[in-house]
Protein backbone atom coordinates (compact mmCIF):
# COMPACT_ATOMS: atom_id res chain seq x y z
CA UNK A 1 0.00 0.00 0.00
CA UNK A 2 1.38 3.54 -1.24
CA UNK A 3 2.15 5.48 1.53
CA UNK A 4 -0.43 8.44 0.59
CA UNK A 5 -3.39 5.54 1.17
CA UNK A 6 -2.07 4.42 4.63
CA UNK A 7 -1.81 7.93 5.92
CA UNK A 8 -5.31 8.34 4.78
CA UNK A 9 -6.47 4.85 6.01
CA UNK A 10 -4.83 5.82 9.71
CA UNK A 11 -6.50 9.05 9.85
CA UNK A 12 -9.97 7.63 9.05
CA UNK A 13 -8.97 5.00 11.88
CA UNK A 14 -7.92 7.62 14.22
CA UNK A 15 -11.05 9.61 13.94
CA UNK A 16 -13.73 6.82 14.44
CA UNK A 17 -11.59 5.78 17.64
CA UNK A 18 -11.67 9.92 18.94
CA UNK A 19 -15.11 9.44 18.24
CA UNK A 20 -15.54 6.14 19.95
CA UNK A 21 -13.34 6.86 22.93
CA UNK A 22 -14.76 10.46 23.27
CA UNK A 23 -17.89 9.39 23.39
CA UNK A 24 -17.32 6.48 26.20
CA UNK A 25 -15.56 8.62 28.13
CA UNK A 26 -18.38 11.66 28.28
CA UNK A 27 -21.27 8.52 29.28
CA UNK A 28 -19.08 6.97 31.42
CA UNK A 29 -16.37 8.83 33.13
CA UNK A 30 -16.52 11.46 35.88
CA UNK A 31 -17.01 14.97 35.41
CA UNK A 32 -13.43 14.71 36.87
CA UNK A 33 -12.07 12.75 34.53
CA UNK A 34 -13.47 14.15 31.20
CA UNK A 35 -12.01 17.17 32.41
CA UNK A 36 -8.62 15.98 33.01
CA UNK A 37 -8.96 13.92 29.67
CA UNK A 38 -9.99 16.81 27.49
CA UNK A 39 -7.32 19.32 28.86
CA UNK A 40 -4.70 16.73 28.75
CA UNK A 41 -5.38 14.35 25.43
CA UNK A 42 -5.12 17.74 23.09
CA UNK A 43 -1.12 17.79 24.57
CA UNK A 44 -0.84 16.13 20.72
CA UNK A 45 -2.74 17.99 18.55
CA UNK A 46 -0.87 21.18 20.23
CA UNK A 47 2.29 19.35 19.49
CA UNK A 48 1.97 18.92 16.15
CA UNK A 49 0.25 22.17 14.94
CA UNK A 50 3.12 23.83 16.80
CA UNK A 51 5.08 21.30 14.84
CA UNK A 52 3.28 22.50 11.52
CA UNK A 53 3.59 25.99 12.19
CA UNK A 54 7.65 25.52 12.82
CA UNK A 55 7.75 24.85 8.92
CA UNK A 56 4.78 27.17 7.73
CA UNK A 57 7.49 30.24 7.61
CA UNK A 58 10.39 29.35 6.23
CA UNK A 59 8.51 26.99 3.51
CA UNK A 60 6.11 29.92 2.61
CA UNK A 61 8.68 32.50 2.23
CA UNK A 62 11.74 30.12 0.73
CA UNK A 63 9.10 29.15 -2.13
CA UNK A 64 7.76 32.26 -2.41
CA UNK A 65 10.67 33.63 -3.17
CA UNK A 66 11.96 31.28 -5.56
CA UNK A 67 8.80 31.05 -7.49
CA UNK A 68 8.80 34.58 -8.27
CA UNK A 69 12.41 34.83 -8.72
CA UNK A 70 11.73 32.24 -11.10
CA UNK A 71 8.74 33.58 -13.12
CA UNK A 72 11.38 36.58 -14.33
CA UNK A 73 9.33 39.73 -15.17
CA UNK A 74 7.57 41.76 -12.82
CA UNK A 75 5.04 41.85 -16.07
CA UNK A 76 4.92 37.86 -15.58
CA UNK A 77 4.78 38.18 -12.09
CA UNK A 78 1.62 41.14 -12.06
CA UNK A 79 -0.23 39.39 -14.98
CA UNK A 80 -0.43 35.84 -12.83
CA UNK A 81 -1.32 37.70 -9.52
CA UNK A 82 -3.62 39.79 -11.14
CA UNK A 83 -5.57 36.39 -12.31
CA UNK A 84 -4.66 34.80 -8.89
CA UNK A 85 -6.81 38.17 -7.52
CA UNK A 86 -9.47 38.06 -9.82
CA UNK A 87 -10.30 34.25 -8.89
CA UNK A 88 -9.76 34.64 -5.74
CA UNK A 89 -12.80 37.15 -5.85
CA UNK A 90 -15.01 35.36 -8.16
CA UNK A 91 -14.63 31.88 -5.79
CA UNK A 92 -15.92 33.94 -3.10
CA UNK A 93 -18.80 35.97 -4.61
CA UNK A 94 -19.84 32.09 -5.63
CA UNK A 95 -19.26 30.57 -2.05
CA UNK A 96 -20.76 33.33 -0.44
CA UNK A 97 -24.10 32.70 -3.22
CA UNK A 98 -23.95 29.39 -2.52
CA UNK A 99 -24.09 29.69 1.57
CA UNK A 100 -26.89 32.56 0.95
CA UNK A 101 -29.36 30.17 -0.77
CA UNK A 102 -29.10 27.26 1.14
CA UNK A 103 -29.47 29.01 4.57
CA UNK A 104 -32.55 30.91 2.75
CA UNK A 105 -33.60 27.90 1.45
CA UNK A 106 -33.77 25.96 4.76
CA UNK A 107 -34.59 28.49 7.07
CA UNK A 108 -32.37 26.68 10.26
CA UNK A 109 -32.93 30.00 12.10
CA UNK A 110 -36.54 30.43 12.04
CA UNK A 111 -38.87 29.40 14.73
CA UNK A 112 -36.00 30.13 17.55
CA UNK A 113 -38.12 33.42 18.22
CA UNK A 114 -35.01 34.79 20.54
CA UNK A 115 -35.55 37.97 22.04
CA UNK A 116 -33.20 40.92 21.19
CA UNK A 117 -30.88 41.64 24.17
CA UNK A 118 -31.42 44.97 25.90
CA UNK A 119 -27.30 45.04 26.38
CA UNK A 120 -24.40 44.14 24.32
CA UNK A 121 -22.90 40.52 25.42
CA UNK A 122 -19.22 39.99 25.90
CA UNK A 123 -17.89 37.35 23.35
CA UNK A 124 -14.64 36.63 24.46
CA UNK A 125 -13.36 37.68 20.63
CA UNK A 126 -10.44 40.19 20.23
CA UNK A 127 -12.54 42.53 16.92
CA UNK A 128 -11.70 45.71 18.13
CA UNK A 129 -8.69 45.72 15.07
CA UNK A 130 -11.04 44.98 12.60
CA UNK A 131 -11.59 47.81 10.32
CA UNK A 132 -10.07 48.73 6.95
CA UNK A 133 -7.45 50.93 8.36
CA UNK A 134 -6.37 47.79 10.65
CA UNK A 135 -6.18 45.64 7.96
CA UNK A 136 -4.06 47.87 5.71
CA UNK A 137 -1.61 48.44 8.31
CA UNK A 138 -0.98 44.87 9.93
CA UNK A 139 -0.99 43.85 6.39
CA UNK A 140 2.72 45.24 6.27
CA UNK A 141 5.47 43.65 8.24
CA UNK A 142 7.67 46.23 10.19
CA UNK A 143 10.14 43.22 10.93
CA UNK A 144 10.30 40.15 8.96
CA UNK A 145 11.72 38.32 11.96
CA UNK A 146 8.70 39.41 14.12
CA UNK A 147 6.20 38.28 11.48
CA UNK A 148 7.97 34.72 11.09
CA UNK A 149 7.83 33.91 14.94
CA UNK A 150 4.38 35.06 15.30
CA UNK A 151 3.64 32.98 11.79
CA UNK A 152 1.81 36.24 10.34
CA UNK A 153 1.36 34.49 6.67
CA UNK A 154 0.14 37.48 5.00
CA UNK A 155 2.96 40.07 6.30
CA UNK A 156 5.67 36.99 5.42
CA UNK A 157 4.12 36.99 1.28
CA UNK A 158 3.88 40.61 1.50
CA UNK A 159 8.05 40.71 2.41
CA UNK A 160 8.58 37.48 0.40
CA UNK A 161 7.09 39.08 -2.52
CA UNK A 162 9.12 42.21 -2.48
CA UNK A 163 12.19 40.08 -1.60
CA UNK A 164 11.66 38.16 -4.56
CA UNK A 165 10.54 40.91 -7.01
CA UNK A 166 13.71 43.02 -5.96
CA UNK A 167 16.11 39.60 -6.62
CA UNK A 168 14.62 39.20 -10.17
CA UNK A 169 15.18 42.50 -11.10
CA UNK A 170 18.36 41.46 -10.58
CA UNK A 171 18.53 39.09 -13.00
CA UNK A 172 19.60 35.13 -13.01
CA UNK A 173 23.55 36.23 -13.21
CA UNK A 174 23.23 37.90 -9.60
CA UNK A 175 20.14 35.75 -8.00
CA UNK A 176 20.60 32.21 -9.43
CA UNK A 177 23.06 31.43 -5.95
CA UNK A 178 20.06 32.54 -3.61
CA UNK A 179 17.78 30.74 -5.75
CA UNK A 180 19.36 27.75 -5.29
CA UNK A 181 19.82 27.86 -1.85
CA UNK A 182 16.53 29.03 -0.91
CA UNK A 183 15.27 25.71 -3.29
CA UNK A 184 16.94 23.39 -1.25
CA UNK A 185 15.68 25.05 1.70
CA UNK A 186 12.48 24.64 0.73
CA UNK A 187 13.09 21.00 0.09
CA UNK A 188 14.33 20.64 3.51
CA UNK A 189 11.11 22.00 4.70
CA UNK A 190 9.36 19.56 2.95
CA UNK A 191 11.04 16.64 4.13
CA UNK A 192 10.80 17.90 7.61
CA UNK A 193 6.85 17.65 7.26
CA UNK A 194 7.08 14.30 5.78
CA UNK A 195 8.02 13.53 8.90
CA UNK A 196 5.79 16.11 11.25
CA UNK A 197 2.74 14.03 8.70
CA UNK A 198 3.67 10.64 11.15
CA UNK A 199 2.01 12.39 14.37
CA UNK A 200 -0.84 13.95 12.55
CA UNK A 201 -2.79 10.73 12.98
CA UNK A 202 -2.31 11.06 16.51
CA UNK A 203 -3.19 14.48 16.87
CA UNK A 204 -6.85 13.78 14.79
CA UNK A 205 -7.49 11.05 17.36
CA UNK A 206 -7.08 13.63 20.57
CA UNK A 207 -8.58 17.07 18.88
CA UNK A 208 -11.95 14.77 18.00
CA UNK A 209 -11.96 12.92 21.12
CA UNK A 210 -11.47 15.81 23.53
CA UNK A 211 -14.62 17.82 22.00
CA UNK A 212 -16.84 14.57 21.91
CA UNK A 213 -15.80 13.55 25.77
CA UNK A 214 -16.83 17.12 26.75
CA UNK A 215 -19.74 18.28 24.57
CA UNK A 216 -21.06 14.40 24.03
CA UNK A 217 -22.52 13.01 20.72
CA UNK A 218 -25.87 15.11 21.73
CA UNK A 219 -24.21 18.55 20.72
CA UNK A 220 -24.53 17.30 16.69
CA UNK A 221 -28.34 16.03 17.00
CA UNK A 222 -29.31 19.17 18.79
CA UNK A 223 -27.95 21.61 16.21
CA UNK A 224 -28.37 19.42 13.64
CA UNK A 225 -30.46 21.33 11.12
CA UNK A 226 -27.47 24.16 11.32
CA UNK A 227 -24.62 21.70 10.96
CA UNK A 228 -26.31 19.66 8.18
CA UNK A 229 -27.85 22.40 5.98
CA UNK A 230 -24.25 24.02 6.79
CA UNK A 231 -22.74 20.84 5.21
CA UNK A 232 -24.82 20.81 2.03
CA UNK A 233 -23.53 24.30 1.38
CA UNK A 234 -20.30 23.07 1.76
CA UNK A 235 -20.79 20.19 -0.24
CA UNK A 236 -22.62 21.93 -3.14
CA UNK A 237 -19.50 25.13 -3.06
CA UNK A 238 -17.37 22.00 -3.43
CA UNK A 239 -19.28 20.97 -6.60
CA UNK A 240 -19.02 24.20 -8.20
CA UNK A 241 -15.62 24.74 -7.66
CA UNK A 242 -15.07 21.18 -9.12
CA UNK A 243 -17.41 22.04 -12.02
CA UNK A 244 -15.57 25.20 -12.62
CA UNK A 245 -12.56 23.37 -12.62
CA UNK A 246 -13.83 20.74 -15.18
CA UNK A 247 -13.92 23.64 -17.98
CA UNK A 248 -10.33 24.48 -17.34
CA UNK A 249 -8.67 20.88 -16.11
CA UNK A 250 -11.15 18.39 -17.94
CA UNK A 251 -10.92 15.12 -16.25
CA UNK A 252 -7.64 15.89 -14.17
CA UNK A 253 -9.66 17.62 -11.94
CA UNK A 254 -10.67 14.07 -10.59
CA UNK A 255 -7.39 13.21 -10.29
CA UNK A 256 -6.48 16.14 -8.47
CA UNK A 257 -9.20 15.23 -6.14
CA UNK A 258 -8.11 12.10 -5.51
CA UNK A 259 -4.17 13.64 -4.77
CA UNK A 260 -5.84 16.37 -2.60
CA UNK A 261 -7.65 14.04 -0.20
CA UNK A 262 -4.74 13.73 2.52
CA UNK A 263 -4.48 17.71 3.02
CA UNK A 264 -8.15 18.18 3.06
CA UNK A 265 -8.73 14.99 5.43
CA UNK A 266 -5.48 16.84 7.74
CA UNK A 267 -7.48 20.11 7.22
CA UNK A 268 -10.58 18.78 8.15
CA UNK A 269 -9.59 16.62 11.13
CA UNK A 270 -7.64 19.16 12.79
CA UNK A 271 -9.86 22.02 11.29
CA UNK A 272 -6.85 23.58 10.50
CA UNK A 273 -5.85 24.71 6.67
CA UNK A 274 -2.49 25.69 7.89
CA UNK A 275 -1.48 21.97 8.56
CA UNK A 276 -2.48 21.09 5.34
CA UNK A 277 -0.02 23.68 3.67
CA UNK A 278 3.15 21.70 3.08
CA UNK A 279 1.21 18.86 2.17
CA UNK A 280 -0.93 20.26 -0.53
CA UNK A 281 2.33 22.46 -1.71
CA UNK A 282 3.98 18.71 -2.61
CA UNK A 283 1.13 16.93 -4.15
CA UNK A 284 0.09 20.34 -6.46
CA UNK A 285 3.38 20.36 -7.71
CA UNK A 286 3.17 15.67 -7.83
CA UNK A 287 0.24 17.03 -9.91
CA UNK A 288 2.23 18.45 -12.52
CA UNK A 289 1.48 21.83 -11.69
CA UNK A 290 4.98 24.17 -12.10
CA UNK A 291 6.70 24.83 -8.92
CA UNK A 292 7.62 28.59 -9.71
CA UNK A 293 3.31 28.98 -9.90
CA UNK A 294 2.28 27.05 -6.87
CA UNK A 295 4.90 28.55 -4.61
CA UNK A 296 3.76 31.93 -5.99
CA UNK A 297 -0.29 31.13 -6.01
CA UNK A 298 -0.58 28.95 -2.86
CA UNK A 299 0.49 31.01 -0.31
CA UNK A 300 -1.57 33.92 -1.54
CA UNK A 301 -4.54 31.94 -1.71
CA UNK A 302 -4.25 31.03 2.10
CA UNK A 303 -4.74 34.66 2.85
CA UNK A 304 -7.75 35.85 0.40
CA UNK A 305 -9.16 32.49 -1.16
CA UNK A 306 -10.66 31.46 1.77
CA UNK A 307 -14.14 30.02 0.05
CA UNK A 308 -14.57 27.95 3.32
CA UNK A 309 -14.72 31.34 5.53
CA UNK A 310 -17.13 32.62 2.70
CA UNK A 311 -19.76 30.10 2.75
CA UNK A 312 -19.70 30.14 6.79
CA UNK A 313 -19.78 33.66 6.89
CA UNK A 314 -22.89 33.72 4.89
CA UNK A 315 -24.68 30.89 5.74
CA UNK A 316 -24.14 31.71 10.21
CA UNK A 317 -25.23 35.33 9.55
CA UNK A 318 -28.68 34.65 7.97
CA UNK A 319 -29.07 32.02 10.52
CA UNK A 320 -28.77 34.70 13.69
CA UNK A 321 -30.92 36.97 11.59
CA UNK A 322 -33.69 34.22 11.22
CA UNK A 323 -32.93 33.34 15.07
CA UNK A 324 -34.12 36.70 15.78
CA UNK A 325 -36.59 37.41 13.43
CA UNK A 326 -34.10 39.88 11.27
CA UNK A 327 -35.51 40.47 8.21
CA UNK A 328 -32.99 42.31 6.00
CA UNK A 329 -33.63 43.59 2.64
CA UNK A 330 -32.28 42.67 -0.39
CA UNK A 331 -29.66 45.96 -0.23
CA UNK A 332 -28.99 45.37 3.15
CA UNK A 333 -27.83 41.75 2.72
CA UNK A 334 -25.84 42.10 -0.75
CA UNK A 335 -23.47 45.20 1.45
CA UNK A 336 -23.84 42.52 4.42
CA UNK A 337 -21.85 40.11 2.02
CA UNK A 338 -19.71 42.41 0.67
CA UNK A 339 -18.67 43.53 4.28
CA UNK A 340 -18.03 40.29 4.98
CA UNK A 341 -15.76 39.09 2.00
CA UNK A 342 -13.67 42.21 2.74
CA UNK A 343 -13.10 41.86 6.16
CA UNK A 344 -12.03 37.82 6.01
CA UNK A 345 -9.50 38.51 3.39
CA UNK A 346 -6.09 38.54 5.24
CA UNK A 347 -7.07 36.98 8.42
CA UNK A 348 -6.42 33.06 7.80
CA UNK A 349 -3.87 33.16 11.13
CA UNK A 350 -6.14 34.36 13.62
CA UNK A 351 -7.75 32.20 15.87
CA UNK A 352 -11.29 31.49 15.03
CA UNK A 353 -11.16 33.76 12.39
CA UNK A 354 -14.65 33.57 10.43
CA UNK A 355 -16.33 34.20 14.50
CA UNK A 356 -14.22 37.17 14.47
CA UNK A 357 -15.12 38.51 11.38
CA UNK A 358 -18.70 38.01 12.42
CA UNK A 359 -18.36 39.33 15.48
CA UNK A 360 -16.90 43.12 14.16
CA UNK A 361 -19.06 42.76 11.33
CA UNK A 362 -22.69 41.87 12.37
CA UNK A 363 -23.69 44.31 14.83
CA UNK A 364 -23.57 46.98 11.94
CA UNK A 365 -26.52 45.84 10.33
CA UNK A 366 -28.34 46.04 14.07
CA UNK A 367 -28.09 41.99 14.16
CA UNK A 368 -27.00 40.77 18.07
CA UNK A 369 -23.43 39.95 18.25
CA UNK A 370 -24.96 37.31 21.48
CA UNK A 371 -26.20 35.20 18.57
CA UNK A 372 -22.34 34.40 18.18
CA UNK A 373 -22.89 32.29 21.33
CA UNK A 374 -25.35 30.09 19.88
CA UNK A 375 -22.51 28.88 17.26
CA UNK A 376 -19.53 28.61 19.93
CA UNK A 377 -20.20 25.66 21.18
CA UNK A 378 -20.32 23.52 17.33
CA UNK A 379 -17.27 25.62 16.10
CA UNK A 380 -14.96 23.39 15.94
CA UNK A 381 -17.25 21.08 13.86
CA UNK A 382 -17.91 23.57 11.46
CA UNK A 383 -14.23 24.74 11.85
CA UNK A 384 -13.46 21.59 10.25
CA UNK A 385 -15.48 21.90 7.03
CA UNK A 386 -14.33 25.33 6.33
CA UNK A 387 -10.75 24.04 6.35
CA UNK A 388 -10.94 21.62 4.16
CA UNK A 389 -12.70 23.11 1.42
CA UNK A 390 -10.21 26.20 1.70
CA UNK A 391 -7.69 23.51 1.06
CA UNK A 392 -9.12 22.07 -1.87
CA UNK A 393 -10.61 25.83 -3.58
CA UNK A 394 -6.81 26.97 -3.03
CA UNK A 395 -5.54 23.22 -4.80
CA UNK A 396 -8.21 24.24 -7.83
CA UNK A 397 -7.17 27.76 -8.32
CA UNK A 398 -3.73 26.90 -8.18
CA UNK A 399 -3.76 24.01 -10.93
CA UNK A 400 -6.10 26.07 -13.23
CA UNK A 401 -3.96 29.33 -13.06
CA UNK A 402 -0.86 26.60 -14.08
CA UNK A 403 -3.31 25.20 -16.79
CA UNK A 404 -3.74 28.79 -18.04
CA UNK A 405 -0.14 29.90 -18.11
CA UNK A 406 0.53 26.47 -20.18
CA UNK A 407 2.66 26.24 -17.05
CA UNK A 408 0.89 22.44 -16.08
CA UNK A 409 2.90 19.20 -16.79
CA UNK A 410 2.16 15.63 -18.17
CA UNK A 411 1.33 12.77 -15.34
CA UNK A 412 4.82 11.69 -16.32
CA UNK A 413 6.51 14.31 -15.82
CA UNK A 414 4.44 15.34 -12.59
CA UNK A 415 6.28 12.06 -11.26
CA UNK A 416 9.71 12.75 -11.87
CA UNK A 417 9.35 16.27 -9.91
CA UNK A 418 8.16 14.31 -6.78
CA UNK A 419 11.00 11.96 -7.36
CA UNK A 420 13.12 15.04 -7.45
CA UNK A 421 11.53 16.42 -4.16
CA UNK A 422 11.83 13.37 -2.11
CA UNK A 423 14.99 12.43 -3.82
């Protein structure tokens, strides 16, 4: 058995026995001892998102670099960001239509009939740097070494993409030496999480068991309406983007699937996209997808293709809306959206990012931040399907901006880069 399908096989494994062992323990143990279990068991998944996060900033900005070193011309460079940008946009006008009419069509919220609260309730979410002006400025790094500890992805493509403009203006006589150093570098990096990848199934088993033991099984078949009509939306975003990327891939888009499925089962187990980074960098590029494009595309995407945020953001506002009997106009919701696309773009490192972006954005249109609180409590379920599907809309974009550029290899020749890579 390849060893792709056995790190797949153990993470299914792993997950039914969190589930299993989660639930036992919440019907059986002590308050006590679920305690103690839940605080203690997630030890691993800390370990190895720490573990992730140790290569996240030297991978992002060594193949950042190199990939626009690589593409030459800033004209190269401008025209392939400016159609990174432009899908980037488009995914997320369609995820956020796609989360609007399935929460409209369902209706999860109605028939809660909550009461508007007389005072404003204390989330426990830091929005109070969440405006335009905010954004702008924490967008720039004012030390590179500051934004690497503190693993600030969009300051460390901002710096890696003037680094690497500035060395191709150069030109390959003065940059070729740094271009090969930062390439093996970035092979490193990739080896290193070859080896991170042999605790992840570890870390899947303790993240899913310590929210069953606490919250139980019940927490899913008491919200299910949300979670499942959340799914669908999730599921049907995942179908466009897959039928989008049918007109530019043809049938390669199923095989891309199919290479795709360990990131987006790491993503979605340990609901985080950033641990799915170095893996889906190695198997777009297994793909056949050029190396200069997806270490230029990827690590953009992970700050403003975040389709996953976008279909979240739409679908949980409606539903505190309905939960209150909001009824927003058509004008009101459509700048609602628009808010709300704006102010997730950027913020992929934050913690519980699409609840903050709620939380500073919602109360605007006079709808009760408190309805936050009725989501808490399922987040990290819902955490989980937003990750993935960032993983795979960022794995699409990527291989159909290398399609477009001609930039996208033969199966063949897809294999001898990996051989390369691991070599």
């Amino acid at each position: 058995m390849a060893n792709a399908n056995k790190l797949t096989l153990f993470i299914v494994i792993f997950m039914l026995a969190g589930i299993l062992s989660g639930a036992v323990i919440h019907s059986y143990a002590s308050p006590g001892v679920v305690t103690a279990w839940a605080d203690n068991i997630t030890l691993l998944t800390d370990i190895f998102l720490r573990l992730i996060k140790m290569v996240i900033a030297p991978l992002v900005f060594s193949t950042l670099t190199v990939g626009i070193m690589r593409l030459g011309e800033t004209s190269t460079i401008g025209r392939v960001g400016g159609k990174a940008m432009i899908w980037f946009i488009s995914s997320s006008i369609l995820s956020i239509l796609v989360g609007l009419f399935v929460v409209s069509l369902e209706q999860p919220g109605s028939g809660l009939n909550l009461a508007i609260p007389l005072e404003a309730t204390d989330t426990g979410l830091a929005v109070g740097g969440m405006s335009l002006k905010g954004f702008l400025t924490h967008t720039i790094p004012t030390s590179i070494a500051e934004a690497m500890a503190n693993n600030e992805i969009l300051q460390i493509v901002v710096f890696s993409m003037f680094f690497g403009i500035g060395g191709a203006s150069l030109g390959e006589k003065f940059n070729a030496p740094l271009v090969a150093a930062l390439d093996v570098v970035s092979h490193i990096m990739l080896k290193v999480t070859g080896y991170v990848m042999y605790v992840a199934p570890l870390a899947i088993f303790a993240a899913i068991s310590s929210v069953i033991s606490t919250q139980g099984l019940g927490i899913l078949l008491n919200y299910a309406s949300f979670i499942g009509g959340y799914y669908v939306a999730i599921l049907l975003t995942c179908l466009v983007l897959l039928a989008v990327g049918y007109m530019m891939l043809k049938k390669e888009v199923f095989r891309l699937v199919s290479m795709l499925k360990d990131p987006v089962l790491v993503a979605f187990t340990t609901s985080s996209s950033e641990a799915a980074y170095p893996k889906t960098l190695e198997q777009l590029t297994k793909f056949g997808c050029s190396p200069n494009i997806v270490s230029f595309v990827l690590p953009i995407g992970y700050s403003f293709n975040l389709v996953g945020s976008m279909v979240y953001c739409s679908f949980a506002s409606m539903f505190i809306a309905q939960a209150y009997n909001i009824h927003l106009s058509f004008a009101e919701i459509t700048v609602l959206m628009l808010t709300l696309m704006l102010a997730s773009k950027g913020i992929a490192g934050v913690p519980r990012s699409a609840l903050v972006v709620l939380a500073a954005t919602i109360p605007s249109f006079n709808i009760p931040v408190a309805g936050i609180l009725l989501l808490m409590g399922i987040d990290h379920f819902l955490d989980m399907g937003r990750s993935a599907i960032n993983v795979l809309g960022n794995g699409i974009a990527t291989a159909m901006l290398a399609q477009d550029e001609g930039l996208l290899e033969e199966s063949e020749s897809s294999e001898n880069i990996t051989e390369e890579i691991k070599a």
